[in-house]
PDB file of N, CA and C in Angstrom:
ATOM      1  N   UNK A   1     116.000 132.584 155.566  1.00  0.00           N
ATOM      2  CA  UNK A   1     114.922 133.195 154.813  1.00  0.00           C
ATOM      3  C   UNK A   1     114.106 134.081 155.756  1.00  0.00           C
ATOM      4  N   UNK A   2     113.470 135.099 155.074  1.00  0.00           N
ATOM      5  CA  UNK A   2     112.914 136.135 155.767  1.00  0.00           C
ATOM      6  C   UNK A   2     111.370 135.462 156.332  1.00  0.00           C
ATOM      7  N   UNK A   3     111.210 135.590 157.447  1.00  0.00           N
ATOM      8  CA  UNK A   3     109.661 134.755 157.281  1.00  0.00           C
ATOM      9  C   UNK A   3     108.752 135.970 158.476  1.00  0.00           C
ATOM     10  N   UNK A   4     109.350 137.001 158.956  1.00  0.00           N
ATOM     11  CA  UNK A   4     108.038 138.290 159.693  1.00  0.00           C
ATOM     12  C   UNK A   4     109.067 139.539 158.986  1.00  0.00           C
ATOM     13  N   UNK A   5     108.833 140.517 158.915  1.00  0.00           N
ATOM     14  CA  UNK A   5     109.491 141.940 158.802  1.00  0.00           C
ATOM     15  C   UNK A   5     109.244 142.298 160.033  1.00  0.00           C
ATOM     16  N   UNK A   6     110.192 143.132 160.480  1.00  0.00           N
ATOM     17  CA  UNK A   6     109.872 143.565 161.642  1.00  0.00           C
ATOM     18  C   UNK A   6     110.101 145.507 161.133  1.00  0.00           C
ATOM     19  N   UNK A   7     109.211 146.022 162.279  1.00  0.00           N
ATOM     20  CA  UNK A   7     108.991 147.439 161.798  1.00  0.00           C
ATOM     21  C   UNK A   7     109.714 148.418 162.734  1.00  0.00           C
ATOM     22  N   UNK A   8     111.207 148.078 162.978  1.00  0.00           N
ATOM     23  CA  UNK A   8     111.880 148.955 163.707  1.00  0.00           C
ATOM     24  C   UNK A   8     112.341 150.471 162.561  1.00  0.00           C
ATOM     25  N   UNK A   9     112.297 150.040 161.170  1.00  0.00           N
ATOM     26  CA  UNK A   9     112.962 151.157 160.295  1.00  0.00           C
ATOM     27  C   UNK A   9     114.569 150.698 159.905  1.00  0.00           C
ATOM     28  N   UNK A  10     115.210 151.784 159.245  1.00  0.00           N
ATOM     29  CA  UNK A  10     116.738 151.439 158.926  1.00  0.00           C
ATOM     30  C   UNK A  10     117.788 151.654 160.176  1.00  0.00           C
ATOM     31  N   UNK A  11     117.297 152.123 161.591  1.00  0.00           N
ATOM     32  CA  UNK A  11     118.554 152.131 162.164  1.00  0.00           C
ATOM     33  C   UNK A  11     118.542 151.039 162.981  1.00  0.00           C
ATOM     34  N   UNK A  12     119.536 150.944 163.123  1.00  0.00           N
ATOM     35  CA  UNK A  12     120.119 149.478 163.894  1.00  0.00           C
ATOM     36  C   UNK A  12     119.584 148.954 165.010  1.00  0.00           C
ATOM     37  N   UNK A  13     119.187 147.898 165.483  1.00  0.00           N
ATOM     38  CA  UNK A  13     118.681 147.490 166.652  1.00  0.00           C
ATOM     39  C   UNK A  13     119.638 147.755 167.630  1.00  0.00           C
ATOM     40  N   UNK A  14     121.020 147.674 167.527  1.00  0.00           N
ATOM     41  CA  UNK A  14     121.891 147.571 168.873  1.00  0.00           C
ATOM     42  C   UNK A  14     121.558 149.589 169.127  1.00  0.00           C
ATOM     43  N   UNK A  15     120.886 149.959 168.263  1.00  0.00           N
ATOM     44  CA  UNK A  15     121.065 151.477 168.419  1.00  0.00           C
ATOM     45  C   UNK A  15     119.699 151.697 169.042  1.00  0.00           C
ATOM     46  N   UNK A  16     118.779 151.071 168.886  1.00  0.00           N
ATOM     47  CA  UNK A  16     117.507 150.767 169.361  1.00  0.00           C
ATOM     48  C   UNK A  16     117.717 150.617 170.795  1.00  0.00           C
ATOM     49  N   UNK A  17     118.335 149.589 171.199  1.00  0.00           N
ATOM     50  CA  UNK A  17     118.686 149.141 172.446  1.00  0.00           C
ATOM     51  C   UNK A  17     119.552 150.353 173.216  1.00  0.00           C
ATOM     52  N   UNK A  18     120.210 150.502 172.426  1.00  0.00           N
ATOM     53  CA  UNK A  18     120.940 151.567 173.522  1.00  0.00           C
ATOM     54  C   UNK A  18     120.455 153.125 173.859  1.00  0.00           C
ATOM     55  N   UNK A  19     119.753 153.621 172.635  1.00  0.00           N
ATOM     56  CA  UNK A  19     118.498 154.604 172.807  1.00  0.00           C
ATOM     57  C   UNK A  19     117.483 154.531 173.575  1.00  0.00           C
ATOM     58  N   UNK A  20     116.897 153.609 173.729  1.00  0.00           N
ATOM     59  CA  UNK A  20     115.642 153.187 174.225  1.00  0.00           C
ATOM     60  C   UNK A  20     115.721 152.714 175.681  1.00  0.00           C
ATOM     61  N   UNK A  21     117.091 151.896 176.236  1.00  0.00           N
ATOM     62  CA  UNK A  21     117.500 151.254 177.000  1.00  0.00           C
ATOM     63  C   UNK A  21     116.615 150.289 177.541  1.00  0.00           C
ATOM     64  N   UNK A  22     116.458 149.137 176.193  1.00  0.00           N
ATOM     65  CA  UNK A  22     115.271 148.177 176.191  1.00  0.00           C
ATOM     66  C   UNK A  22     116.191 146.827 176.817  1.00  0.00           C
ATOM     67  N   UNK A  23     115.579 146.379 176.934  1.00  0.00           N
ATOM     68  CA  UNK A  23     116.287 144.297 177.181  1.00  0.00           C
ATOM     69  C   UNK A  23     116.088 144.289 176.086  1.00  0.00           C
ATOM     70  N   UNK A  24     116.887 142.885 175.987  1.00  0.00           N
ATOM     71  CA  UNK A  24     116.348 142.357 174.415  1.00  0.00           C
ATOM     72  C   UNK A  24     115.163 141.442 174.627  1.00  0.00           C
ATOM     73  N   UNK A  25     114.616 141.378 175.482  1.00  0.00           N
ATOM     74  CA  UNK A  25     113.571 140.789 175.033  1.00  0.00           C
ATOM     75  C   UNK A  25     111.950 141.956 174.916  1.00  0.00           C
ATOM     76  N   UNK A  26     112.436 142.942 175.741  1.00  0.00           N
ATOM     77  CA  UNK A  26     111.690 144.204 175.517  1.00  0.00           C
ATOM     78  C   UNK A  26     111.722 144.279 173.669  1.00  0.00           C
ATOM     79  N   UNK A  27     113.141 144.187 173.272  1.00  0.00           N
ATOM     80  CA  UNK A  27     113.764 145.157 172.336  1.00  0.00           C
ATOM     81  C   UNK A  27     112.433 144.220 171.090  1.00  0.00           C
ATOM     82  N   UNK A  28     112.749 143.421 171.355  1.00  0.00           N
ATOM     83  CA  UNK A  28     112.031 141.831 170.243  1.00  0.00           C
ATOM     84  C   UNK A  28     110.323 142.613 170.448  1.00  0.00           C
ATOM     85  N   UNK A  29     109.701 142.838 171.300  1.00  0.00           N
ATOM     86  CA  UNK A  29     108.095 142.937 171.616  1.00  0.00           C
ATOM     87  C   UNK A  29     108.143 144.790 170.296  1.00  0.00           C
ATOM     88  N   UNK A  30     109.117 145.290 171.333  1.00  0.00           N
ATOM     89  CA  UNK A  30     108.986 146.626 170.139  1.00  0.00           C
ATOM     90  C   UNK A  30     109.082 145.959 168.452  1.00  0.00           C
ATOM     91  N   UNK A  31     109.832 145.359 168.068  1.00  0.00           N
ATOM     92  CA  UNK A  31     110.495 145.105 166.993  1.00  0.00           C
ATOM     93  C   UNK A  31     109.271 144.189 166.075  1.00  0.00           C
ATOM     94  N   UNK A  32     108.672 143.272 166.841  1.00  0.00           N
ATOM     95  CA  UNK A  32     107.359 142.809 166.155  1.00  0.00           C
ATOM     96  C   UNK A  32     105.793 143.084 166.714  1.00  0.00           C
ATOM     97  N   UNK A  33     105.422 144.595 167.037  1.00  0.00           N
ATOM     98  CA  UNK A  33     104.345 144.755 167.826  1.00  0.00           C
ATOM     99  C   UNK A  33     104.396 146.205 167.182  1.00  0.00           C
ATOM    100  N   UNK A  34     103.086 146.345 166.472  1.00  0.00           N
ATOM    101  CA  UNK A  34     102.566 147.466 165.880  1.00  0.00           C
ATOM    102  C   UNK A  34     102.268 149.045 166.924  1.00  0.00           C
ATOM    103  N   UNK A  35     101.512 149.829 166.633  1.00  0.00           N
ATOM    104  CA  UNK A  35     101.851 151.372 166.913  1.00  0.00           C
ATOM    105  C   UNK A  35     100.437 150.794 168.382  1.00  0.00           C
ATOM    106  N   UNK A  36      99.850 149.780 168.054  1.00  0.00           N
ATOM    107  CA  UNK A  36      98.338 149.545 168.781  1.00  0.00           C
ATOM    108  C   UNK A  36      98.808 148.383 169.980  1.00  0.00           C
ATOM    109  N   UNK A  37     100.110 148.174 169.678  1.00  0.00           N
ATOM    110  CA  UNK A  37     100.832 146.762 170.375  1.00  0.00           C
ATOM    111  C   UNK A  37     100.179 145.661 170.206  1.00  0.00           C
ATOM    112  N   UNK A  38      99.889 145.237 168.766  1.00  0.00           N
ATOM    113  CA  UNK A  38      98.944 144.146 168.227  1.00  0.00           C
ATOM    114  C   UNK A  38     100.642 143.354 167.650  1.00  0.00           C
ATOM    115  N   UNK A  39     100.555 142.216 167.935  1.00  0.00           N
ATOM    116  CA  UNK A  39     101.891 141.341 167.289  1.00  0.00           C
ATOM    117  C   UNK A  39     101.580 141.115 165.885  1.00  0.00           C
ATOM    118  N   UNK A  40     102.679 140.899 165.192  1.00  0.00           N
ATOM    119  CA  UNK A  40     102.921 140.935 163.543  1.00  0.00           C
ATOM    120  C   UNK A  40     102.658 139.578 163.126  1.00  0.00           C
ATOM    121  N   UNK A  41     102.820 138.949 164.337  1.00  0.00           N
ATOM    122  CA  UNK A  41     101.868 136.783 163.785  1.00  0.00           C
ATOM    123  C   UNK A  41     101.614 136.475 165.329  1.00  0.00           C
ATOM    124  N   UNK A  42     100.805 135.508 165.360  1.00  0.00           N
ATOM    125  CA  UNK A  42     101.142 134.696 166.470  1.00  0.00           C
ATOM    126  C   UNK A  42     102.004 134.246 166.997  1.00  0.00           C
ATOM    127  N   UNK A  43     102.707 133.984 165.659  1.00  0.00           N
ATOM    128  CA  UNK A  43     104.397 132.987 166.101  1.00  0.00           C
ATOM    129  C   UNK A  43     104.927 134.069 167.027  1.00  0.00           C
ATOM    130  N   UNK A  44     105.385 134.964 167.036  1.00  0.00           N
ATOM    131  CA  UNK A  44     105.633 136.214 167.293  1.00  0.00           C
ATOM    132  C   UNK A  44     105.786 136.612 168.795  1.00  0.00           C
ATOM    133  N   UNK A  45     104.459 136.584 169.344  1.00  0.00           N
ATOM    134  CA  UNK A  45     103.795 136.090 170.042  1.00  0.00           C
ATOM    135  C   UNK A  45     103.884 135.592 171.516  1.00  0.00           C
ATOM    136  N   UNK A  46     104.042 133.731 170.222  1.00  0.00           N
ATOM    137  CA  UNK A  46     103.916 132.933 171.144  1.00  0.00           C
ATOM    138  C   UNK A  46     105.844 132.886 171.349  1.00  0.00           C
ATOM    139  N   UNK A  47     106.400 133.366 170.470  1.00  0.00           N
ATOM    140  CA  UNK A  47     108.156 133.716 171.419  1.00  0.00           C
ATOM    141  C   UNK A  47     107.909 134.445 171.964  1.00  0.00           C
ATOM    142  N   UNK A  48     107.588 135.507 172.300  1.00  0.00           N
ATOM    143  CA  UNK A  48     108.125 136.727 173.217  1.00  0.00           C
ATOM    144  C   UNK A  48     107.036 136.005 174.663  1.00  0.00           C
ATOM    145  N   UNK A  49     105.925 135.118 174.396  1.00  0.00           N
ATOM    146  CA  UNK A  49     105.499 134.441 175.818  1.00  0.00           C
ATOM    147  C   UNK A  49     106.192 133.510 176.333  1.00  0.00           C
ATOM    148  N   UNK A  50     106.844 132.878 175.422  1.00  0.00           N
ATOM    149  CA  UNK A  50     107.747 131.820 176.244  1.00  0.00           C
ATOM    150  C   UNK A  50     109.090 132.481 176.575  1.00  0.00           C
ATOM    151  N   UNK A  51     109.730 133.211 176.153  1.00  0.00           N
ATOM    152  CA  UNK A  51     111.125 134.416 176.487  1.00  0.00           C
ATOM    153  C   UNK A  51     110.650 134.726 177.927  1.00  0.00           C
ATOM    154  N   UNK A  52     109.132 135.328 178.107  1.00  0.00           N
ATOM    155  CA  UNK A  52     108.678 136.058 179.434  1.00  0.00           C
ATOM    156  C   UNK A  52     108.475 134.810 180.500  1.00  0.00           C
ATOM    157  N   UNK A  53     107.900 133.361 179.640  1.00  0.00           N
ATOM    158  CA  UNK A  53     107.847 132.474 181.053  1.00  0.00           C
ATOM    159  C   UNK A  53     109.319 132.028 181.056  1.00  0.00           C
ATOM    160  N   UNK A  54     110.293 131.905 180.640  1.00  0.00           N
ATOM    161  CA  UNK A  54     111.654 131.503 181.181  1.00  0.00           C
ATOM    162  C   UNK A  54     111.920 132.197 182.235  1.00  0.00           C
ATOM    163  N   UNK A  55     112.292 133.967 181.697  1.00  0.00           N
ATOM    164  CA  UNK A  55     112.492 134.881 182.499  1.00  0.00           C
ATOM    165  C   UNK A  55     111.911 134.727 183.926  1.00  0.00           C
ATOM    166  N   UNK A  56     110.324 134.905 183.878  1.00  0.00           N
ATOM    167  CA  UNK A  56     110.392 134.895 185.205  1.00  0.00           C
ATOM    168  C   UNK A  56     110.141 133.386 186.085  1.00  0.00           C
ATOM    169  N   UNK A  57     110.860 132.671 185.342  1.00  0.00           N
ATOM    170  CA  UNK A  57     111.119 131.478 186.375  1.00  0.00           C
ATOM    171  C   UNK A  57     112.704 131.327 186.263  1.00  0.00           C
ATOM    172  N   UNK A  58     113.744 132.026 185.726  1.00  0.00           N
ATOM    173  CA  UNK A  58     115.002 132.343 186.340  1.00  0.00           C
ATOM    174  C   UNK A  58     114.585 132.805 187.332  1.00  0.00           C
ATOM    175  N   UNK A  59     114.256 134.350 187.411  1.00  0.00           N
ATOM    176  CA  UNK A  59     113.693 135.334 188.544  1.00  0.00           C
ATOM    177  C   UNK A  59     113.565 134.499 189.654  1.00  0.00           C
ATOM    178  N   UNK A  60     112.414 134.112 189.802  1.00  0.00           N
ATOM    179  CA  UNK A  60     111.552 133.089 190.943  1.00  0.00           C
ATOM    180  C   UNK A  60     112.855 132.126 191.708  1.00  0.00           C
ATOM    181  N   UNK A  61     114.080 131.874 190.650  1.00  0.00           N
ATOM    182  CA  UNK A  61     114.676 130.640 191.071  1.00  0.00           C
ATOM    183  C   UNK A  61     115.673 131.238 191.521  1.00  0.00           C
ATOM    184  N   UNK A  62     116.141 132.521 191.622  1.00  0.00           N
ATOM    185  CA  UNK A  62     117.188 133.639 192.630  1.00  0.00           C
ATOM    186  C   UNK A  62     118.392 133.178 191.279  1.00  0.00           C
ATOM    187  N   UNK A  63     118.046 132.810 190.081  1.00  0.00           N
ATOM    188  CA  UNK A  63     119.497 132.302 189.100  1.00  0.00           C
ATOM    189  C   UNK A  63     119.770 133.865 188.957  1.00  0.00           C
ATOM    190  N   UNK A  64     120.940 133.732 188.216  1.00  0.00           N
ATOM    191  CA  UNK A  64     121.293 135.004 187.202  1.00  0.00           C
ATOM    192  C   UNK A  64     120.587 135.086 186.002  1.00  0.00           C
ATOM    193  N   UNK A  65     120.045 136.757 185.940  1.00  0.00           N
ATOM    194  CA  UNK A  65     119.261 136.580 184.449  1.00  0.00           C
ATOM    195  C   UNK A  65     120.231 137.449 183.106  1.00  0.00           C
ATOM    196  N   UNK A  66     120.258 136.357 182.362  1.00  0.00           N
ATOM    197  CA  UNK A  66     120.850 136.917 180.897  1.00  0.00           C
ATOM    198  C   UNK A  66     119.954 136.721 179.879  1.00  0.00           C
ATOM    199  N   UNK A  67     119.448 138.019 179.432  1.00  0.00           N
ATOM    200  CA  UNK A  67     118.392 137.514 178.309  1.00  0.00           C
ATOM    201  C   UNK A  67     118.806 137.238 176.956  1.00  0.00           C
ATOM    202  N   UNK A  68     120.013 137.448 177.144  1.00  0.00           N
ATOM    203  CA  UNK A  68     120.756 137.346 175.768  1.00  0.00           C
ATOM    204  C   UNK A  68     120.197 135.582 175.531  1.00  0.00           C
ATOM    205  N   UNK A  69     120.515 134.806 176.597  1.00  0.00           N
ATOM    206  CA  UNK A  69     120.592 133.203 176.423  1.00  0.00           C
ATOM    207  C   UNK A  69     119.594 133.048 176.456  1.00  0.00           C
ATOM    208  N   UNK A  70     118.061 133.306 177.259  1.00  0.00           N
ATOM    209  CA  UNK A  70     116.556 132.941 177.332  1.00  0.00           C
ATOM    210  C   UNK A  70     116.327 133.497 175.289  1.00  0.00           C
ATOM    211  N   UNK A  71     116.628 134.772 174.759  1.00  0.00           N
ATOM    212  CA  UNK A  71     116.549 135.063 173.376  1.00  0.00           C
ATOM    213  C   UNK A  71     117.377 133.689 172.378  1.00  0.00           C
ATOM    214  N   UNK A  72     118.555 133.204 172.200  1.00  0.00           N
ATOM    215  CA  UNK A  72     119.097 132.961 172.100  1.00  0.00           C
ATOM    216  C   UNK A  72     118.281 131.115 172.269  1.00  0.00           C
ATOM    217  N   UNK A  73     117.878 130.996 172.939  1.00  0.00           N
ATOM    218  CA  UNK A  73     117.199 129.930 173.493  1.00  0.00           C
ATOM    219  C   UNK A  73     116.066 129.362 172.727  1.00  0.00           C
ATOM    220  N   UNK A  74     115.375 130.537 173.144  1.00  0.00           N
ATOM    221  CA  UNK A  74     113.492 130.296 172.340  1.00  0.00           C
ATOM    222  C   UNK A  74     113.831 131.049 170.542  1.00  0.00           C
ATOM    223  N   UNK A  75     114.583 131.176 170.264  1.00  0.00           N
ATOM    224  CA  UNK A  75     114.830 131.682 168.547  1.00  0.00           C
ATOM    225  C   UNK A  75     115.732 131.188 167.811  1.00  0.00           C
ATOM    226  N   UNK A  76     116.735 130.253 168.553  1.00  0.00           N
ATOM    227  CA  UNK A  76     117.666 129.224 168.108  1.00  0.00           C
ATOM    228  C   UNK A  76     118.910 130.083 168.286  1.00  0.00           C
ATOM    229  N   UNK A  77     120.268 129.738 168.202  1.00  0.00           N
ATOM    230  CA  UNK A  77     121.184 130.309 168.304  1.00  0.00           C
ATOM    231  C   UNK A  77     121.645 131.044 166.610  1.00  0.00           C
ATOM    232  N   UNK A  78     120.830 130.809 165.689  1.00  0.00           N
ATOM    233  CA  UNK A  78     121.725 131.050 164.551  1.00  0.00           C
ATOM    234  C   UNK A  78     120.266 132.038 164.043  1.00  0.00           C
ATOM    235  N   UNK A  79     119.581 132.568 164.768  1.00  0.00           N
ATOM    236  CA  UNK A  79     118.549 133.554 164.947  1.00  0.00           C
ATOM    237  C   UNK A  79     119.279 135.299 164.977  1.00  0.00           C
ATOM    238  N   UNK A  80     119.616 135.924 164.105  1.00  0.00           N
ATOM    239  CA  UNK A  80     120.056 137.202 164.053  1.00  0.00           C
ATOM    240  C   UNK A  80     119.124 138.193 163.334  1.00  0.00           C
ATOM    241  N   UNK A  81     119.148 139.186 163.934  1.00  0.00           N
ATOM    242  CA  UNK A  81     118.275 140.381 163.698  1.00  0.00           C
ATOM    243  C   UNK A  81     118.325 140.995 162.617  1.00  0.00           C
ATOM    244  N   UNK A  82     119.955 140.761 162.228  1.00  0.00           N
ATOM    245  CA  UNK A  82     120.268 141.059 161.314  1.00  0.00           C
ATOM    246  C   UNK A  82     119.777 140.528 159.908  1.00  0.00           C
ATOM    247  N   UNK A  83     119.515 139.459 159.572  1.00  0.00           N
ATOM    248  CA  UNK A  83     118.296 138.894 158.726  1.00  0.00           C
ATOM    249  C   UNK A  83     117.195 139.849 158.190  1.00  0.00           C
ATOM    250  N   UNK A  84     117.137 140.234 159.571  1.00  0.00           N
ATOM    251  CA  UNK A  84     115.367 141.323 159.333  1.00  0.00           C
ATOM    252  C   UNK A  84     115.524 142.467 159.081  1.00  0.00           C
ATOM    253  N   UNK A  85     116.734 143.201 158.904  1.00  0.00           N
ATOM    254  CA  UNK A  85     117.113 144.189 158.763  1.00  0.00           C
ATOM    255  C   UNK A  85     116.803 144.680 157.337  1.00  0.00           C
ATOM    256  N   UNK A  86     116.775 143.916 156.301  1.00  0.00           N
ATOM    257  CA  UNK A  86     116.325 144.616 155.068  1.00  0.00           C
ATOM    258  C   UNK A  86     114.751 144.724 154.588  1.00  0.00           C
TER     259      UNK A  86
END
């Protein structure tokens, strides 16, 4: 079920990403963060703060960073963009 809209428009996020040459966790802050960079809920938010404290405590810990899995992580695995797309 749909529970934020996000205000990227009709073209595709992977087209977003590759235009823009965002991370995905960049790609997520564009995708729910207005023209003023005000977030679309808290919930919102409070994922893209916990996405950023994983990240930089991979960083800190010399691991490999894949944000696909920190996204993937804090939004559940069955979390697709594609949902939000209409």
């Amino acid at each position: 079920m749909l529970k934020v809209i996000h205000r990227m428009g009709t073209k595709s996020l992977i087209a977003h990403l590759y235009d823009q040459k965002l991370s995905r966790i960049e790609l997520y802050k564009e995708e729910f963060t207005d023209k003023e960079n005000k977030w679309v809920s808290e919930d919102c938010e409070a994922k893209y703060d916990k996405m950023m404290e994983i990240r930089e405590k991979i960083i800190d810990d010399g691991e490999i960073l894949d944000e696909t899995i920190i996204y993937a992580e804090v939004l559940g695995p069955d979390f697709s963009n594609e949902e939000n797309d209409d």
